[in-house]
Protein backbone atom coordinates (compact mmCIF):
# COMPACT_ATOMS: atom_id res chain seq x y z
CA UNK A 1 -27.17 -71.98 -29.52
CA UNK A 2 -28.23 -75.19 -27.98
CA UNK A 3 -30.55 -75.51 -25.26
CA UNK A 4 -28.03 -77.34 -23.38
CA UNK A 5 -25.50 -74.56 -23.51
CA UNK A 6 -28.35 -72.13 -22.56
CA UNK A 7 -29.28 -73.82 -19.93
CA UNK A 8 -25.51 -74.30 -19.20
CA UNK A 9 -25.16 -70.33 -19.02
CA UNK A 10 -28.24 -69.77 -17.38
CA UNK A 11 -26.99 -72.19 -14.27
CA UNK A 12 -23.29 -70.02 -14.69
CA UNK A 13 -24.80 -66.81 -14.55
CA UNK A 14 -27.23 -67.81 -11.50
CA UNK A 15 -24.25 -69.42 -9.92
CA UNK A 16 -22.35 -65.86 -10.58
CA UNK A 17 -24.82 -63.83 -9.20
CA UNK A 18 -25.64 -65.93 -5.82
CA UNK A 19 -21.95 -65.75 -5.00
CA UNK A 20 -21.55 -62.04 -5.57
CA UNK A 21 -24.64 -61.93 -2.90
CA UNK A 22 -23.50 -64.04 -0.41
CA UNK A 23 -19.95 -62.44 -0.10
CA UNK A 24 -21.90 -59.06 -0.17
CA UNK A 25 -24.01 -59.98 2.55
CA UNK A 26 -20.88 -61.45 4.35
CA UNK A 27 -19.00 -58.27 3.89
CA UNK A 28 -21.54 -56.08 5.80
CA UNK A 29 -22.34 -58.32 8.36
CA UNK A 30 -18.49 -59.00 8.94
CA UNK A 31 -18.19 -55.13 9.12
CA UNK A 32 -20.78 -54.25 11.48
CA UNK A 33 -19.52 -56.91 13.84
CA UNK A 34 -16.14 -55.39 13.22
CA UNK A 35 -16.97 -52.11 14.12
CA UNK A 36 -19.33 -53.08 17.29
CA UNK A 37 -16.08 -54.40 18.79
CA UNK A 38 -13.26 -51.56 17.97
CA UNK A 39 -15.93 -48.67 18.65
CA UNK A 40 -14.15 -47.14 21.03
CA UNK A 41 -10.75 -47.90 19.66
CA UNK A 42 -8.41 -45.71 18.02
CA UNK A 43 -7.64 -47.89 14.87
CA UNK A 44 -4.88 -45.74 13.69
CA UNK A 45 -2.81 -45.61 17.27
CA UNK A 46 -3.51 -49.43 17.12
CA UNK A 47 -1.69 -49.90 14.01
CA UNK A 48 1.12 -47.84 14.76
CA UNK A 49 1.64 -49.68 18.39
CA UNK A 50 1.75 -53.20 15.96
CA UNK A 51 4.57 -51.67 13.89
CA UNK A 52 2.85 -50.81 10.76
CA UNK A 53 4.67 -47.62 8.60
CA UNK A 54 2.86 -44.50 9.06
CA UNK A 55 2.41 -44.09 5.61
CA UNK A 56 0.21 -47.44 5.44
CA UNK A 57 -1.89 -46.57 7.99
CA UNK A 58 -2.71 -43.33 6.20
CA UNK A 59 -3.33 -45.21 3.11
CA UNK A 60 -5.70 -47.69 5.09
CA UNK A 61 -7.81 -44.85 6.32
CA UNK A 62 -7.74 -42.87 3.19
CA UNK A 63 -10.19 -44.09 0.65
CA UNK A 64 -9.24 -43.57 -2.85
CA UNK A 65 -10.62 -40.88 -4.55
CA UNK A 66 -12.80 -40.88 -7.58
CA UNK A 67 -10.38 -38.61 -9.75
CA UNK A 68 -7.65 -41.74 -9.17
CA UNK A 69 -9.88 -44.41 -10.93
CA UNK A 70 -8.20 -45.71 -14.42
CA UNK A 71 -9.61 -47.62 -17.41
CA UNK A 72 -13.36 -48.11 -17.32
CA UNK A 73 -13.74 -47.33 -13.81
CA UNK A 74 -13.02 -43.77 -14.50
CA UNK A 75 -16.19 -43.42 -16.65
CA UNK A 76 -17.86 -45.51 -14.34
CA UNK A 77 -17.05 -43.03 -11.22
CA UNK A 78 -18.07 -40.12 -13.24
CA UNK A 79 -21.78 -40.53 -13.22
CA UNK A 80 -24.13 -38.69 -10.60
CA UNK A 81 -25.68 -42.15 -8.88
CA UNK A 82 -22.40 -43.67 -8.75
CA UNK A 83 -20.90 -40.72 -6.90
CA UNK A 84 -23.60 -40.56 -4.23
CA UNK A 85 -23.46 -44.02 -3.83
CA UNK A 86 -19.29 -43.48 -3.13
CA UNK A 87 -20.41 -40.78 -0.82
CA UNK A 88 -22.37 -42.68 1.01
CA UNK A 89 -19.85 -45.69 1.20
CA UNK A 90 -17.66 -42.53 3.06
CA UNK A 91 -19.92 -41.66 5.55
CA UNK A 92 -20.08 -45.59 6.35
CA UNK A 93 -16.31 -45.38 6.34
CA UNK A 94 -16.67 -49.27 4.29
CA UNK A 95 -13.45 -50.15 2.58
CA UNK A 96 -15.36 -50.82 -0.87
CA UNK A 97 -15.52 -48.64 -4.24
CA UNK A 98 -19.08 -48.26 -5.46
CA UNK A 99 -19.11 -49.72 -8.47
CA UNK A 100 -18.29 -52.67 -6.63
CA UNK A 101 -20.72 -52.30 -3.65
CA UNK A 102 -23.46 -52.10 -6.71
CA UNK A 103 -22.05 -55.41 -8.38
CA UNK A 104 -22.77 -57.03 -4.86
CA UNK A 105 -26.54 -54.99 -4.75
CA UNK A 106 -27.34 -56.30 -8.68
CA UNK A 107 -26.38 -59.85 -7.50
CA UNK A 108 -28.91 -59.95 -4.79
CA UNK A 109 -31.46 -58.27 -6.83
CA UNK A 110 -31.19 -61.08 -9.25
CA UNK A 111 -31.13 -64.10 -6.53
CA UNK A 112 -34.55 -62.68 -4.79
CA UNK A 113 -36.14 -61.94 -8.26
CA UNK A 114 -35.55 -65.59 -9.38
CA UNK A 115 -36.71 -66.70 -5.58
CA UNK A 116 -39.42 -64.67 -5.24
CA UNK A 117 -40.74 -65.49 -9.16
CA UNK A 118 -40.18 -69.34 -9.71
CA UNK A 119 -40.34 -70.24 -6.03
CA UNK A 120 -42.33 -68.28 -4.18
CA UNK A 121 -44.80 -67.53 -7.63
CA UNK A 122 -45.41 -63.87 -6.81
CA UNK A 123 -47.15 -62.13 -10.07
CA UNK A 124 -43.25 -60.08 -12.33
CA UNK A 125 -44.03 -57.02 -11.81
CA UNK A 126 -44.59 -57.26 -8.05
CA UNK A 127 -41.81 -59.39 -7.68
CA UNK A 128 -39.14 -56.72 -9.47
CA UNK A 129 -40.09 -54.41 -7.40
CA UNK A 130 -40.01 -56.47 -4.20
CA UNK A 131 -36.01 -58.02 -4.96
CA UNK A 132 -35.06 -54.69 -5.99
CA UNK A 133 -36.42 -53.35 -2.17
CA UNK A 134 -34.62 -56.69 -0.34
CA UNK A 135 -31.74 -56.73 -3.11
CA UNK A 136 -30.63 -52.87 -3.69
CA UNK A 137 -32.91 -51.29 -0.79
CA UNK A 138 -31.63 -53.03 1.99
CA UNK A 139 -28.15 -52.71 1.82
CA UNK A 140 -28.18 -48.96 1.10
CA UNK A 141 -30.39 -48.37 4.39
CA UNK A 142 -28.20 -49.93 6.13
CA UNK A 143 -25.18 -48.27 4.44
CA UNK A 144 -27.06 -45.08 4.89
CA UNK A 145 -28.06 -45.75 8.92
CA UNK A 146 -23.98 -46.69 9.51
CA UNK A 147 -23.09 -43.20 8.08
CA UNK A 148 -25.28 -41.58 10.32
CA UNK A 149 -24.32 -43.81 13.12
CA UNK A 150 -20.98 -42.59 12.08
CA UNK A 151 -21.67 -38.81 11.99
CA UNK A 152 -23.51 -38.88 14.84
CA UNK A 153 -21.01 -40.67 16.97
CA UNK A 154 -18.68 -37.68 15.84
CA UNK A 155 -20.97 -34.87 16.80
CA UNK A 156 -20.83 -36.47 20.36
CA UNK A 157 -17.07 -36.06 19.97
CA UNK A 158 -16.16 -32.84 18.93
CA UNK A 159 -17.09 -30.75 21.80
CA UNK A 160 -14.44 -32.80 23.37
CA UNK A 161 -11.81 -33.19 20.73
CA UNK A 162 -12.56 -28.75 20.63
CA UNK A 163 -11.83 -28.88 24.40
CA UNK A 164 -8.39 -31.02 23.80
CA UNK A 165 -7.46 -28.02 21.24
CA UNK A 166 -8.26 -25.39 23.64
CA UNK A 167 -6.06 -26.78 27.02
CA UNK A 168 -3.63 -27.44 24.12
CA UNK A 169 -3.47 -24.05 23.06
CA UNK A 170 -3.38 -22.29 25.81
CA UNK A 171 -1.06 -24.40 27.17
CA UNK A 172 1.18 -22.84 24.39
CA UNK A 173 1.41 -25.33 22.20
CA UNK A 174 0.37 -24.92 18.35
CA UNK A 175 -2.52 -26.19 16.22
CA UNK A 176 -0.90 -28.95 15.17
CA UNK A 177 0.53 -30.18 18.47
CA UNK A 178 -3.36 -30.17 19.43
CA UNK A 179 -4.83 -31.83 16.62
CA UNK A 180 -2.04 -34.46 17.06
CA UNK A 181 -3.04 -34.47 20.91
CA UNK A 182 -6.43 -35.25 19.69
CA UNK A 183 -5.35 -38.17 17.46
CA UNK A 184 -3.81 -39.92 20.33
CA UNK A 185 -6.21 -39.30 23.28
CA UNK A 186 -9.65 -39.46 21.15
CA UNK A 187 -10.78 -42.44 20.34
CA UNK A 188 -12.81 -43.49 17.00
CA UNK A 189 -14.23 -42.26 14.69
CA UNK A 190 -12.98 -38.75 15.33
CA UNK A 191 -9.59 -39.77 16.68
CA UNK A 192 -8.12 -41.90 13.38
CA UNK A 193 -9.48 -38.79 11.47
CA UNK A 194 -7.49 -36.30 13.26
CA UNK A 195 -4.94 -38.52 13.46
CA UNK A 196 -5.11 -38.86 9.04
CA UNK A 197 -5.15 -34.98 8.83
CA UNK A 198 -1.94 -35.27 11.53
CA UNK A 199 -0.15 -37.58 8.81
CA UNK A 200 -1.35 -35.63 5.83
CA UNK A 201 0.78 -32.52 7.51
CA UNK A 202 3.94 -34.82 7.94
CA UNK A 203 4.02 -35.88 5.14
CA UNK A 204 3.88 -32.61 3.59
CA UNK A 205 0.14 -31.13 2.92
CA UNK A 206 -0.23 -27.61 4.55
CA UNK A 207 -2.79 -27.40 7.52
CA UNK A 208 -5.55 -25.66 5.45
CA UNK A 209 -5.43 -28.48 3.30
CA UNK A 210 -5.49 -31.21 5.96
CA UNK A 211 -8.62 -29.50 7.19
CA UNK A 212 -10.09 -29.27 4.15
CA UNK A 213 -9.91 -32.83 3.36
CA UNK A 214 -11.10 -33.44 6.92
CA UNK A 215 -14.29 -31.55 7.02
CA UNK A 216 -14.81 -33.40 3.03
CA UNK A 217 -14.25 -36.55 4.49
CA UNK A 218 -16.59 -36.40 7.74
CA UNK A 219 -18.67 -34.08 5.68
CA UNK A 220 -20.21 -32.29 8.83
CA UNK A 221 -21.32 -28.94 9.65
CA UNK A 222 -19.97 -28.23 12.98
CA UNK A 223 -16.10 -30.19 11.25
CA UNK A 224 -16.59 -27.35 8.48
CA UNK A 225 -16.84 -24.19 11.30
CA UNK A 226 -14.43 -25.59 13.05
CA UNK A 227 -11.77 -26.11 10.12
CA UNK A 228 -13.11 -22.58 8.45
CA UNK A 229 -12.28 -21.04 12.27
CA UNK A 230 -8.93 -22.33 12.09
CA UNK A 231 -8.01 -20.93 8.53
CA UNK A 232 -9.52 -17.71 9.16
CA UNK A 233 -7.14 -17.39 12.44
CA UNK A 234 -3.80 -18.86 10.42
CA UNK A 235 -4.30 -15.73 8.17
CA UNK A 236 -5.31 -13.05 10.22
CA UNK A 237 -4.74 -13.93 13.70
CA UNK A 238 -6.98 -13.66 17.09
CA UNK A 239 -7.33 -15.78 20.36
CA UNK A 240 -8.08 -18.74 18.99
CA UNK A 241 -9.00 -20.95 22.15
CA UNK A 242 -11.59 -18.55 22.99
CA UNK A 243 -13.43 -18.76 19.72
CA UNK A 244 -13.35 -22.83 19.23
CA UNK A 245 -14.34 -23.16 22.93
CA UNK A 246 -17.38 -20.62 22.09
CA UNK A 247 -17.99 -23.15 19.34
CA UNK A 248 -17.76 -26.07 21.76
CA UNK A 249 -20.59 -24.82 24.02
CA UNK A 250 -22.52 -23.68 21.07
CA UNK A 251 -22.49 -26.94 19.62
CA UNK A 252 -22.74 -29.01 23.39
CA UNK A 253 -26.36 -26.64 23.67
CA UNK A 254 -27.54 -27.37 19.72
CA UNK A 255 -27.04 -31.56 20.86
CA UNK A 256 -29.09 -30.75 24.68
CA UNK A 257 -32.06 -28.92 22.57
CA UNK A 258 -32.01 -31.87 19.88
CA UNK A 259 -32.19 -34.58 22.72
CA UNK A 260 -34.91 -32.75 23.84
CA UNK A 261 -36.57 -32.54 20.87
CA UNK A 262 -36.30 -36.15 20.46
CA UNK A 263 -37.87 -37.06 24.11
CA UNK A 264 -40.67 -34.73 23.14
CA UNK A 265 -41.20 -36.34 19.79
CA UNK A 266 -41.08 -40.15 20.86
CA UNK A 267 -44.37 -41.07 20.88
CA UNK A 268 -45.26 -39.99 16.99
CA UNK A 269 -42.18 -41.41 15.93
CA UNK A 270 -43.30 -44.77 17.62
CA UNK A 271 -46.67 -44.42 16.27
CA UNK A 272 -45.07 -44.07 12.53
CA UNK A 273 -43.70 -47.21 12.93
CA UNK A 274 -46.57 -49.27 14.39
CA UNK A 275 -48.76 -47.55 11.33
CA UNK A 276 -45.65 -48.34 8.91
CA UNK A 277 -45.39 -52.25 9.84
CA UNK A 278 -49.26 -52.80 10.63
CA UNK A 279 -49.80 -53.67 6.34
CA UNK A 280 -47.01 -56.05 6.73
CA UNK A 281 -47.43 -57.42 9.87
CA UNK A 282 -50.58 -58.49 8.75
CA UNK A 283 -50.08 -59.94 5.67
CA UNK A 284 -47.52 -62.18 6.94
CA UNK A 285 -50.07 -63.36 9.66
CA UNK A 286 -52.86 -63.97 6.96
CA UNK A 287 -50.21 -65.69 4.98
CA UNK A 288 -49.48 -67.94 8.15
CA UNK A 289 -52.66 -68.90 9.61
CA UNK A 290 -54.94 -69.00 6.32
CA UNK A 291 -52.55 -69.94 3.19
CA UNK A 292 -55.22 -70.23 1.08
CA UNK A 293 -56.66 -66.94 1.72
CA UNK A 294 -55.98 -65.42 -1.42
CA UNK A 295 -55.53 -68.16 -3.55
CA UNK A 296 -58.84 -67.77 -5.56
CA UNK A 297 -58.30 -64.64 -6.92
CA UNK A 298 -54.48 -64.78 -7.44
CA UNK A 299 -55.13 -65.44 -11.10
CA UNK A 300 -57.31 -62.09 -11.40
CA UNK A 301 -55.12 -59.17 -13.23
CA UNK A 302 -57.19 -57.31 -11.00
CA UNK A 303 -55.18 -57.88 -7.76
CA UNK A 304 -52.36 -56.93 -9.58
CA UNK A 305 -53.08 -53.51 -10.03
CA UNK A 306 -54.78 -53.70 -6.26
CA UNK A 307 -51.05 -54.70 -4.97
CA UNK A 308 -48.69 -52.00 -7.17
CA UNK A 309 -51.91 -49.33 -6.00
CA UNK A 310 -51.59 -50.37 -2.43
CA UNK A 311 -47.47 -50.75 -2.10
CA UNK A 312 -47.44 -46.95 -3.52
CA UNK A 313 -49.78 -45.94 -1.35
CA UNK A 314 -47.69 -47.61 1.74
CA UNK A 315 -44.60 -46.33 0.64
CA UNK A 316 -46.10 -42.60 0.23
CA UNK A 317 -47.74 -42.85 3.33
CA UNK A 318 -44.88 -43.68 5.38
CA UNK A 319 -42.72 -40.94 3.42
CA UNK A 320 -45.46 -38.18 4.51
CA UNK A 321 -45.27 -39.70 8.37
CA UNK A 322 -41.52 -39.98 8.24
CA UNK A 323 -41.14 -36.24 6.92
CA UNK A 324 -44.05 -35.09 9.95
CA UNK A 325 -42.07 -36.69 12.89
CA UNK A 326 -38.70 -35.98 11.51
CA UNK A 327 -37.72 -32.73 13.14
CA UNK A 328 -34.44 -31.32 12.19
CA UNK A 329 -32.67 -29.41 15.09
């Protein structure tokens, strides 16, 4: 090949990859603004107010599972990474497949590598594994943070949405009536997935399997007592208000005592992240107010080592804080 058609492909495949970055970065940021306004808005009783069928809105809320895939993607979807990758897209509730979200990831990776190396002149090594941090470990964090966002915001709501069920019930009317009740009056995130489990049911899926899909969608462990309560009672009966609104208060106290553990554990979780960003925060200053700093010993393969030693160091010293201050309730 010539070098003018290498150099041809080179400019193509940079082109390539800082367009697949900057409509990645787009998406994300377009969704989070997205979902900062409609927070408290039932999406699904919104679309069926505008007219949409009730079977698109079902598909809308519905990702599409793995086993569907066809062609390469089906191979792709198989492997371990790719599937907890898809998980986590879930729990984010972001209309994207995985293989795709990755595409977007390996784009960015490859813009700040070819920043960070020819413009900015860090040493390879240091630079891989910086753009792999800004290009692949940025956007799952916050992938990762909007799941638990997610989850969390649904923990606040099922006490209530277990409350709706209960007046329902013994109001007379039966489990799916309430659920449905719940779809309408709750809204998101927990309302539009009631309300998918509702549609799943009309359009012809029994009720255990509407609640198991539920409790694999939200992937929750208070969704998968409540759904395992509600199968145990379709097959051998009991008062079922009384036990789901024993599992409302139970799970109203377990969010009080984790609040409180929280409050009590604010300060080291505060001082984590002063000790995680002081490193940083520093080196940036340095790099600010004396440029030139460094710049003598730059060319020593010395520092080299002294940077990879250090990052690993950072990064396993703000694992071991995170896992001290990180009390699970």
């Amino acid at each position: 090949m010539s070098p003018d058609l290498v150099l041809a492909v080179l400019y193509a495949a940079v082109f390539v990859c800082v367009l697949l970055a900057v409509e990645g970065l787009y998406y994300l940021v377009a969704d989070n603004r997205v979902g900062a306004q409609q927070r408290n808005i039932n999406r699904r009783m919104q679309w069926l107010a505008e007219g949409v069928d009730r079977s698109v809105v079902m598909s809308r809320l519905r990702r599409k599972p793995a086993a569907e895939a066809e062609g390469l993607s089906a191979q792709i979807v198989k492997l371990s990474s790719i599937q907890r990758v898809e998980k986590l897209l879930s729990r984010a509730a972001l209309d994207i497949t995985a293989p795709r979200f990755l595409a977007y990831c390996s784009a960015g990776v490859a813009v700040a590598w070819l920043i960070l190396q020819f413009v900015l002149h860090l040493p390879a090594l240091v630079a891989v594994f910086v753009a792999a941090g800004l290009g692949l470990g940025l956007p799952l964090f916050f992938v990762n943070r909007k799941g638990h966002r997610r989850i969390s915001r649904m923990e606040d709501q099922l006490p209530d949405a277990l409350d709706m069920i209960v007046r329902s019930l013994r109001a007379g009317h039966p489990i799916v009536t309430a659920m449905n009740l719940v779809a309408r009056e709750l809204p998101d995130p927990l309302g539009s997935e009631f309300g998918l489990a509702a549609d799943e049911m009309a359009f012809g899926l029994d009720l255990r399997g509407a609640l198991d899909n539920m409790s694999t969608r939200i992937d929750m462990q208070d969704m998968r007592f409540m759904a395992m309560t509600i199968k145990m009672q379709s097959m051998t009966g009991g008062n079922l208000a009384d036990v789901l609104g024993s599992l409302a208060r139970l799970i109203r106290e377990r969010h009080r005592l984790h609040l409180k553990v929280l409050a009590l554990s604010s300060e080291g979780r505060f001082s984590v992240k002063i000790l995680a960003s002081l490193p940083f925060f520093f080196f940036g200053l340095i790099s600010i107010l004396s440029p030139n700093y460094y710049s003598q010993v730059l060319s020593d393969p010395t520092l080299t080592r002294v940077y990879e030693v250090g990052l690993a160091m950072i990064v396993v010293g703000i694992f071991l804080m995170r896992r001290i201050v990180n009390f699970r309730v």
